[in-house]
N, C-alpha and C. Protein backbone atom coordinates (compact mmCIF):
# COMPACT_ATOMS: atom_id res chain seq x y z
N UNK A 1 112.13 117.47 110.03
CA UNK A 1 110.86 117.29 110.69
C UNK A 1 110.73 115.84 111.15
N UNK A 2 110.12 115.76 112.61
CA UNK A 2 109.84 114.56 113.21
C UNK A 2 108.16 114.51 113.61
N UNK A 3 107.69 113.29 112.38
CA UNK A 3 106.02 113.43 113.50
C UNK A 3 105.65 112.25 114.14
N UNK A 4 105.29 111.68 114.63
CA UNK A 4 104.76 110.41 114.94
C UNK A 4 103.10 110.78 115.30
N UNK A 5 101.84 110.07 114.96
CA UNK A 5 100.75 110.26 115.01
C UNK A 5 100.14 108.54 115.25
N UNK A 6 99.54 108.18 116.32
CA UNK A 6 98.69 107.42 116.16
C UNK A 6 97.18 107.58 115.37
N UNK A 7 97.13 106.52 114.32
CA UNK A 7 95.83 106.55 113.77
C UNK A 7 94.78 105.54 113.97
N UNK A 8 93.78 105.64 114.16
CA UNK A 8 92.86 104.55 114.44
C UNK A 8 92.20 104.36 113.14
N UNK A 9 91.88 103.20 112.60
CA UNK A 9 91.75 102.85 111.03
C UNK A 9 89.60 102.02 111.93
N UNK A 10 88.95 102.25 110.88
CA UNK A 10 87.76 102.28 111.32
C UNK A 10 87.12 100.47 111.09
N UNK A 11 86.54 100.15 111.98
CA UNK A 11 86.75 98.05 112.28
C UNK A 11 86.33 98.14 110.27
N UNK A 12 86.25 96.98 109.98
CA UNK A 12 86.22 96.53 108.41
C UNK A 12 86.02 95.10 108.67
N UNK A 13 85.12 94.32 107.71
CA UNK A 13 84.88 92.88 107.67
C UNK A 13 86.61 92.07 107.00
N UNK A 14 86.59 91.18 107.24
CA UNK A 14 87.52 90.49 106.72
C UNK A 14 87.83 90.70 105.22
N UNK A 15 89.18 90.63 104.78
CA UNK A 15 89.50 91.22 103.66
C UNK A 15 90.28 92.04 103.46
N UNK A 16 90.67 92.53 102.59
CA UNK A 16 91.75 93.55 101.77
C UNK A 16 91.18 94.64 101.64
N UNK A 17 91.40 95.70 102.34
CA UNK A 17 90.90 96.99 102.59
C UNK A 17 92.15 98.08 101.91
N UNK A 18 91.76 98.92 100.95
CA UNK A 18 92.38 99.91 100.69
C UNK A 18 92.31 100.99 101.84
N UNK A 19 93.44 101.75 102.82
CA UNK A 19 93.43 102.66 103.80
C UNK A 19 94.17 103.92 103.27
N UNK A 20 94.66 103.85 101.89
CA UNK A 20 95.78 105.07 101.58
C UNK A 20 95.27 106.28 101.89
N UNK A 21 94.11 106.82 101.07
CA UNK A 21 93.20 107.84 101.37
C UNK A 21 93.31 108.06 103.61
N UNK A 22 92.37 107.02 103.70
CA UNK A 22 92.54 107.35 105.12
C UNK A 22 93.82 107.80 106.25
N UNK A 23 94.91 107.02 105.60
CA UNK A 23 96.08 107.05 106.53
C UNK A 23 96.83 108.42 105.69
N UNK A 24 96.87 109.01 104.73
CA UNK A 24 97.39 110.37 104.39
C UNK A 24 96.32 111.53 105.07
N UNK A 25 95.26 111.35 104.99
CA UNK A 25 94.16 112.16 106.04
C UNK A 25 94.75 112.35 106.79
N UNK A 26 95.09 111.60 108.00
CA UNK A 26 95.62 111.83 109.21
C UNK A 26 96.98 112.11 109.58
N UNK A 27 97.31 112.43 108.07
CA UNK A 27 99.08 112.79 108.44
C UNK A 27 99.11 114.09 107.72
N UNK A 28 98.66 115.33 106.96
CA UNK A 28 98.44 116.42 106.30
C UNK A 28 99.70 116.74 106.07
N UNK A 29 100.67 116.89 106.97
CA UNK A 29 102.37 117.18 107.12
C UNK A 29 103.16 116.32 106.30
N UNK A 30 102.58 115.10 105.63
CA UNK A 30 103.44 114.49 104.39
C UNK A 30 103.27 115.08 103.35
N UNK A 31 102.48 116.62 102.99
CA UNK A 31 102.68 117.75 102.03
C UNK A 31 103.99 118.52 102.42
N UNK A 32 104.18 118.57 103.25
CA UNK A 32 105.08 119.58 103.49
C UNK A 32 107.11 119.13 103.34
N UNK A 33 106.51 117.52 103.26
CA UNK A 33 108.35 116.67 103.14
C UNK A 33 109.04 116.62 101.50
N UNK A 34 109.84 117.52 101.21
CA UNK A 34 110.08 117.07 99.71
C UNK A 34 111.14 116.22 99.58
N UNK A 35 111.85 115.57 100.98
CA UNK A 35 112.26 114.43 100.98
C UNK A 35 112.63 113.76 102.02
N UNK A 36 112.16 112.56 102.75
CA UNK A 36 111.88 112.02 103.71
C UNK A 36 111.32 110.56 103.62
N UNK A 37 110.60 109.92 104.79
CA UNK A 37 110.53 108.90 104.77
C UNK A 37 109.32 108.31 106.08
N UNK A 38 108.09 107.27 105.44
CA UNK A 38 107.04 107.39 106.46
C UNK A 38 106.99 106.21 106.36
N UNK A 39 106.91 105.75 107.73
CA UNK A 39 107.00 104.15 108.31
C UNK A 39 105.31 104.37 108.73
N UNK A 40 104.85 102.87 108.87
CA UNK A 40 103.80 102.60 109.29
C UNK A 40 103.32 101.59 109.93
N UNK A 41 103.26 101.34 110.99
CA UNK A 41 102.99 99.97 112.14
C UNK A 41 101.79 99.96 112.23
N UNK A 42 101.54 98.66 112.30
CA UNK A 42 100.22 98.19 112.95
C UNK A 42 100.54 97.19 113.92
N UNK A 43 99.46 97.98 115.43
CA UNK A 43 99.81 97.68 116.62
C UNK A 43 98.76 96.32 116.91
N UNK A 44 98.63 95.60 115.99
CA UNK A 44 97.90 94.43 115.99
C UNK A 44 98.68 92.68 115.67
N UNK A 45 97.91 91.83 116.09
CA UNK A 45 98.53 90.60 115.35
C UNK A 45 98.01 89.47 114.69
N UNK A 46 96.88 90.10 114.88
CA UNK A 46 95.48 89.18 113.23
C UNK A 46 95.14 90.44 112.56
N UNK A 47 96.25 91.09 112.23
CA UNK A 47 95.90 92.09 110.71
C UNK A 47 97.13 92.47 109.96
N UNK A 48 97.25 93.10 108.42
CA UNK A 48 98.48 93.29 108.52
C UNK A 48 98.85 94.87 107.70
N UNK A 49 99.62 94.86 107.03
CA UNK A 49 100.05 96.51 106.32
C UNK A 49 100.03 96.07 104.85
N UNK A 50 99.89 96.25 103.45
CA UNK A 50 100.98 95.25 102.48
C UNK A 50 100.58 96.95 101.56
N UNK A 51 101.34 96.85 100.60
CA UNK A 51 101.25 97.77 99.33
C UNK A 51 101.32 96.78 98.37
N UNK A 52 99.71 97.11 97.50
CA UNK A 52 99.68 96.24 96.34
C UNK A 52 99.06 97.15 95.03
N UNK A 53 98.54 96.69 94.41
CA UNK A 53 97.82 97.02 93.34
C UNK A 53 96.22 97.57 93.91
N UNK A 54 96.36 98.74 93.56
CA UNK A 54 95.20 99.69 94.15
C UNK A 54 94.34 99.94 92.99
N UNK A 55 94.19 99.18 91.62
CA UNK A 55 93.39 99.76 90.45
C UNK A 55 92.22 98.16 90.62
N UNK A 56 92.23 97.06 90.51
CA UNK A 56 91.46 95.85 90.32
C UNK A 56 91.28 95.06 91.62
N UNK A 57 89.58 95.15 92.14
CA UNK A 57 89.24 94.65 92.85
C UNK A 57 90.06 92.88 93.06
N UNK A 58 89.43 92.72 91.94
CA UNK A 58 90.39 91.11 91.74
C UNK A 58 91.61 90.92 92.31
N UNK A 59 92.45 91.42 92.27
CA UNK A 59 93.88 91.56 93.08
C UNK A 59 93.23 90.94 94.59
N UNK A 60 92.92 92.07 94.98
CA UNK A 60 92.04 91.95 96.78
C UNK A 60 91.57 90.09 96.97
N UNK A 61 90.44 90.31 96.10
CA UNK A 61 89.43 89.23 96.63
C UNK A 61 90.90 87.97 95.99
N UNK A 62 92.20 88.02 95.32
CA UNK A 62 92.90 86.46 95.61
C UNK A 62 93.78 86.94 95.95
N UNK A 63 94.54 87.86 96.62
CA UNK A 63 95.08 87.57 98.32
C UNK A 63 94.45 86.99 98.94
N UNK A 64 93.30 87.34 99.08
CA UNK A 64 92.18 86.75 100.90
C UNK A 64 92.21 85.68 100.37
N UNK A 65 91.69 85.06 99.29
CA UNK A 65 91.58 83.68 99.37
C UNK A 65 92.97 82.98 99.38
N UNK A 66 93.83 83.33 98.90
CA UNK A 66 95.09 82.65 99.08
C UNK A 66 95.50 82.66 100.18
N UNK A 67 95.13 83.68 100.97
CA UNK A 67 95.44 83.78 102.59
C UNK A 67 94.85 82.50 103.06
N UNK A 68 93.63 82.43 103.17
CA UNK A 68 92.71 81.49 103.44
C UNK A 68 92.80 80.23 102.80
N UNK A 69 93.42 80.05 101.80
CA UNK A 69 93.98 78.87 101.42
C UNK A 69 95.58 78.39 102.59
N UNK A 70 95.90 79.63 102.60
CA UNK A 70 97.51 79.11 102.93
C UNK A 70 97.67 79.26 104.64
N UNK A 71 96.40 79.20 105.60
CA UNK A 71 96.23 79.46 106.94
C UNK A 71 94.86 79.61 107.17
N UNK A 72 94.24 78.08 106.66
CA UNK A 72 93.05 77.76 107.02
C UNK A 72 92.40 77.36 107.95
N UNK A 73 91.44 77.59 108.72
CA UNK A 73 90.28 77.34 109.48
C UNK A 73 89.81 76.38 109.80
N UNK A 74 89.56 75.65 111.31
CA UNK A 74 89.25 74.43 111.65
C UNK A 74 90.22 73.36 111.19
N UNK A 75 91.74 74.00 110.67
CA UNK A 75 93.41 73.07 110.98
C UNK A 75 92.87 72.30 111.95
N UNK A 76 93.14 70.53 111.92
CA UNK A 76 93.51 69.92 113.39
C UNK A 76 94.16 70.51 113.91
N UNK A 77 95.33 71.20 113.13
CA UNK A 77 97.09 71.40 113.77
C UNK A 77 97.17 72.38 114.88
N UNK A 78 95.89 73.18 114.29
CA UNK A 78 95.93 74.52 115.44
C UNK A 78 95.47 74.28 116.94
N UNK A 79 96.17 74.85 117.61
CA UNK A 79 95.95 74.28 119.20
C UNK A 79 95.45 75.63 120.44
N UNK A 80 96.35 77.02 119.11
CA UNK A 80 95.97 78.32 120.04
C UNK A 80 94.16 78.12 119.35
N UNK A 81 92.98 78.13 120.29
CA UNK A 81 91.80 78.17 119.63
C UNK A 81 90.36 78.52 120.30
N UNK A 82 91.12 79.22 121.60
CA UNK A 82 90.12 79.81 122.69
C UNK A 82 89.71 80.90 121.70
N UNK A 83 90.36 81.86 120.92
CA UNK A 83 89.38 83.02 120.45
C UNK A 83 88.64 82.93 119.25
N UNK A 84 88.20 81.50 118.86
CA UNK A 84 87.22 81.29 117.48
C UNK A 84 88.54 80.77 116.19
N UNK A 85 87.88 80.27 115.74
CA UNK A 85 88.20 79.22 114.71
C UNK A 85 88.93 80.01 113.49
N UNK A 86 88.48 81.82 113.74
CA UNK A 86 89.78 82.63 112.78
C UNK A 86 90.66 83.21 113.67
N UNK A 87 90.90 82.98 114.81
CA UNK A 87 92.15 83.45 115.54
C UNK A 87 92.99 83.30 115.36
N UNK A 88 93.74 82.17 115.30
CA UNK A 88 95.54 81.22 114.77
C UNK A 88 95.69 81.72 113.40
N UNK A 89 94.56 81.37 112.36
CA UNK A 89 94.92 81.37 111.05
C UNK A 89 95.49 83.04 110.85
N UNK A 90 94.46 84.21 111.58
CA UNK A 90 94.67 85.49 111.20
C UNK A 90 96.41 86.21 111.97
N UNK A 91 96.70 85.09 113.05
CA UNK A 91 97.76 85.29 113.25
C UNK A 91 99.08 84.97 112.44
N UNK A 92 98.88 83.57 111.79
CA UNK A 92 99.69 83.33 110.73
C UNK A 92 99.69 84.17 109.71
N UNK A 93 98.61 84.66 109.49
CA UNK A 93 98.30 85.84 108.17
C UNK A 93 99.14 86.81 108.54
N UNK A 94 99.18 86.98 109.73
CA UNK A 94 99.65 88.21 110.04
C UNK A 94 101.46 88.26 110.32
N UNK A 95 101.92 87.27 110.25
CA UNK A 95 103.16 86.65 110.12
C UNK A 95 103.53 86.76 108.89
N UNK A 96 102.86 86.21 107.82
CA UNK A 96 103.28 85.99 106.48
C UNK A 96 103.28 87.18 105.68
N UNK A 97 102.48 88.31 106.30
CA UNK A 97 102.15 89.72 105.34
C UNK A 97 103.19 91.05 106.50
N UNK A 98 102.99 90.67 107.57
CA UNK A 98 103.65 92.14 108.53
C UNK A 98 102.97 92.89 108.81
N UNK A 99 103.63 93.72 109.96
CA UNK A 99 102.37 94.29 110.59
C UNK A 99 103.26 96.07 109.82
N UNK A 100 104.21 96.24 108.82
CA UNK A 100 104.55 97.05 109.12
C UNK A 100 104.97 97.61 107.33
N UNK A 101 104.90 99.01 106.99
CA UNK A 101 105.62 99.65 106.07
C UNK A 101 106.38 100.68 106.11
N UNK A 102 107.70 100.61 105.22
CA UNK A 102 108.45 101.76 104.82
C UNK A 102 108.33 102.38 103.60
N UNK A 103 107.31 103.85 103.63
CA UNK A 103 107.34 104.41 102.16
C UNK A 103 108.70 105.41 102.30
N UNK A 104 108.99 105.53 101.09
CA UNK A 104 109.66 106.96 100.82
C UNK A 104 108.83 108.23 100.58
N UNK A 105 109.42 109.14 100.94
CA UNK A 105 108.89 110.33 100.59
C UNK A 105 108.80 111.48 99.74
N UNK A 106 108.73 111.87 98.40
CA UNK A 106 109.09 112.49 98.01
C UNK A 106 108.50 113.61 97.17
N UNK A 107 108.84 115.31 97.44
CA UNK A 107 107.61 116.25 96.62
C UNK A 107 106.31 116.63 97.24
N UNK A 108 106.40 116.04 98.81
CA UNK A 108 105.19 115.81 99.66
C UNK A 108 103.98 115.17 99.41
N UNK A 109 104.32 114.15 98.91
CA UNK A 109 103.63 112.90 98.62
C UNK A 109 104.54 111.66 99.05
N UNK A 110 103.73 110.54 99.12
CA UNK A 110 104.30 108.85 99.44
C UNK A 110 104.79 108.77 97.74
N UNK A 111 105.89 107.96 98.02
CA UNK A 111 106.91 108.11 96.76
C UNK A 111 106.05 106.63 95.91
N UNK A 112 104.87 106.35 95.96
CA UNK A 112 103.85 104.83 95.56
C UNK A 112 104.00 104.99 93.84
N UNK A 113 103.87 104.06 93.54
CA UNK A 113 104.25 103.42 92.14
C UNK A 113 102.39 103.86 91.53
N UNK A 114 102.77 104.09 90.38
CA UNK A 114 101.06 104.53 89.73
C UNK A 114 100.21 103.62 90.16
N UNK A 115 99.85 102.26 90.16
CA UNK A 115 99.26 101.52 90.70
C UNK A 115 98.95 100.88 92.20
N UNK A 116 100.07 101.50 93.07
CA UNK A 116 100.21 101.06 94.11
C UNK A 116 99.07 101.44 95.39
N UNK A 117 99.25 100.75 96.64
CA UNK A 117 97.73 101.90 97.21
C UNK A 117 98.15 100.97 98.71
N UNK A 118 98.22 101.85 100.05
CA UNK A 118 98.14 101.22 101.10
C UNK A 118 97.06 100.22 101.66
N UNK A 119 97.69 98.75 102.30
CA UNK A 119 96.35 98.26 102.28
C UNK A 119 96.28 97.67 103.60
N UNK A 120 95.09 97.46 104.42
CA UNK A 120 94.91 96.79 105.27
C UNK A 120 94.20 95.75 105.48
N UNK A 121 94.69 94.37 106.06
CA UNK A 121 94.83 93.37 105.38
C UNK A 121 93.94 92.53 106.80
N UNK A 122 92.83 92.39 106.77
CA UNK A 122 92.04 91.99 108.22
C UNK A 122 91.57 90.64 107.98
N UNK A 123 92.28 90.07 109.27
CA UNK A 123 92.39 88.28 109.03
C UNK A 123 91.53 87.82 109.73
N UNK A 124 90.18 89.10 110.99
CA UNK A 124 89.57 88.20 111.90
C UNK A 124 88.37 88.77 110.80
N UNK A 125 86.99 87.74 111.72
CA UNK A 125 85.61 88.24 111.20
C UNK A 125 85.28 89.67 111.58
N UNK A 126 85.52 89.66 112.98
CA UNK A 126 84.94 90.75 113.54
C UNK A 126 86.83 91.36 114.29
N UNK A 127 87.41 92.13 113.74
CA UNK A 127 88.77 92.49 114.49
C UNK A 127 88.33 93.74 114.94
N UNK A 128 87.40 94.57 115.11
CA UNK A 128 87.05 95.81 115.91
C UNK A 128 88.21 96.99 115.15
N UNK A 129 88.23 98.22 115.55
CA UNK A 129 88.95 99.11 114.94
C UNK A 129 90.52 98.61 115.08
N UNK A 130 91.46 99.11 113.92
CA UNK A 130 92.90 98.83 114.22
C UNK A 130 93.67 100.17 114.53
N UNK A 131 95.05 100.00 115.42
CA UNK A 131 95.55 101.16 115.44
C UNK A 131 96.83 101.30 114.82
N UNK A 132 97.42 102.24 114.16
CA UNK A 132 98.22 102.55 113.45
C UNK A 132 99.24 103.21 113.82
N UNK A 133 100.17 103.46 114.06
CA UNK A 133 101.46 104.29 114.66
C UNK A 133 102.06 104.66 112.95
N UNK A 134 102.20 105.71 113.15
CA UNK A 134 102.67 106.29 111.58
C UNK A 134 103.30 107.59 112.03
N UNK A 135 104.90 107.14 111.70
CA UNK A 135 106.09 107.96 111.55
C UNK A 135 106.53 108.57 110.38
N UNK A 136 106.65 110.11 110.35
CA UNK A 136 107.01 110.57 109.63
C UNK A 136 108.23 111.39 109.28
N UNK A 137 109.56 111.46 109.01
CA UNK A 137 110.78 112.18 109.24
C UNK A 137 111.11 112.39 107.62
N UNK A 138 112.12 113.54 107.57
CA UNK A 138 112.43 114.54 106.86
C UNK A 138 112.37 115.99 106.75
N UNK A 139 113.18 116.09 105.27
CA UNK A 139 112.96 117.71 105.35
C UNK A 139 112.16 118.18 104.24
């Protein structure tokens, strides 16, 4: 089986957004793979993909700030700065995390570690909805 599905992920304030729930919604046919493999792009470049720890808020809220520590706001250094003062930084964010994942598949489920949880990782204030390209292959 070959699927490819664009998903549109719904706008979110800045921050570490859990999407797992949402992005298996829109794929129903990763029940049906008992072994395979689902990639996931994001067609953006101030946001990103990451798999982390899906049980403790805390996790979330120090990424962002470490983000924000490590590709901060109102840099002299930054020079791209026509689209607001989180534009550059959410691009570096988006450098340092990727716009992209490879799960495995297995039993028709994402092959995710007990704690694990898809996340989407939004580096502007206002980034409007994101879109998702999510590939799915196997048998």
């Amino acid at each position: 089986m070959w699927l490819q599905r664009r998903i549109t992920l719904a706008a979110v304030p800045r921050g570490v957004h859990l999407v797992t729930g949402a992005v298996l919604g829109a794929i129903p046919e990763v029940r049906e793979v008992t072994t395979g493999m689902l990639s996931l792009f994001l067609q953006h470049t101030s946001a990103s993909l990451a798999l982390n720890e899906n049980a403790s808020p805390d996790v979330r809220r120090d990424l962002d700030a470490w983000l924000d520590r490590a590709a901060p706001e109102d840099a002299p250094y930054w020079t791209h700065t026509m689209e607001g003062p989180d534009d550059m930084p959410a691009h570096v964010k988006s450098v340092i995390v990727g716009p992209s994942l490879l799960v495995p598949v297995g039993g028709g489920r994402p092959a995710l570690g007990t704690w694990q949880g898809v996340y989407l990782l939004e580096h502007r204030d206002h980034g409007g909805p994101r879109s998702l390209v999510a590939t799915l292959w196997g048998e």
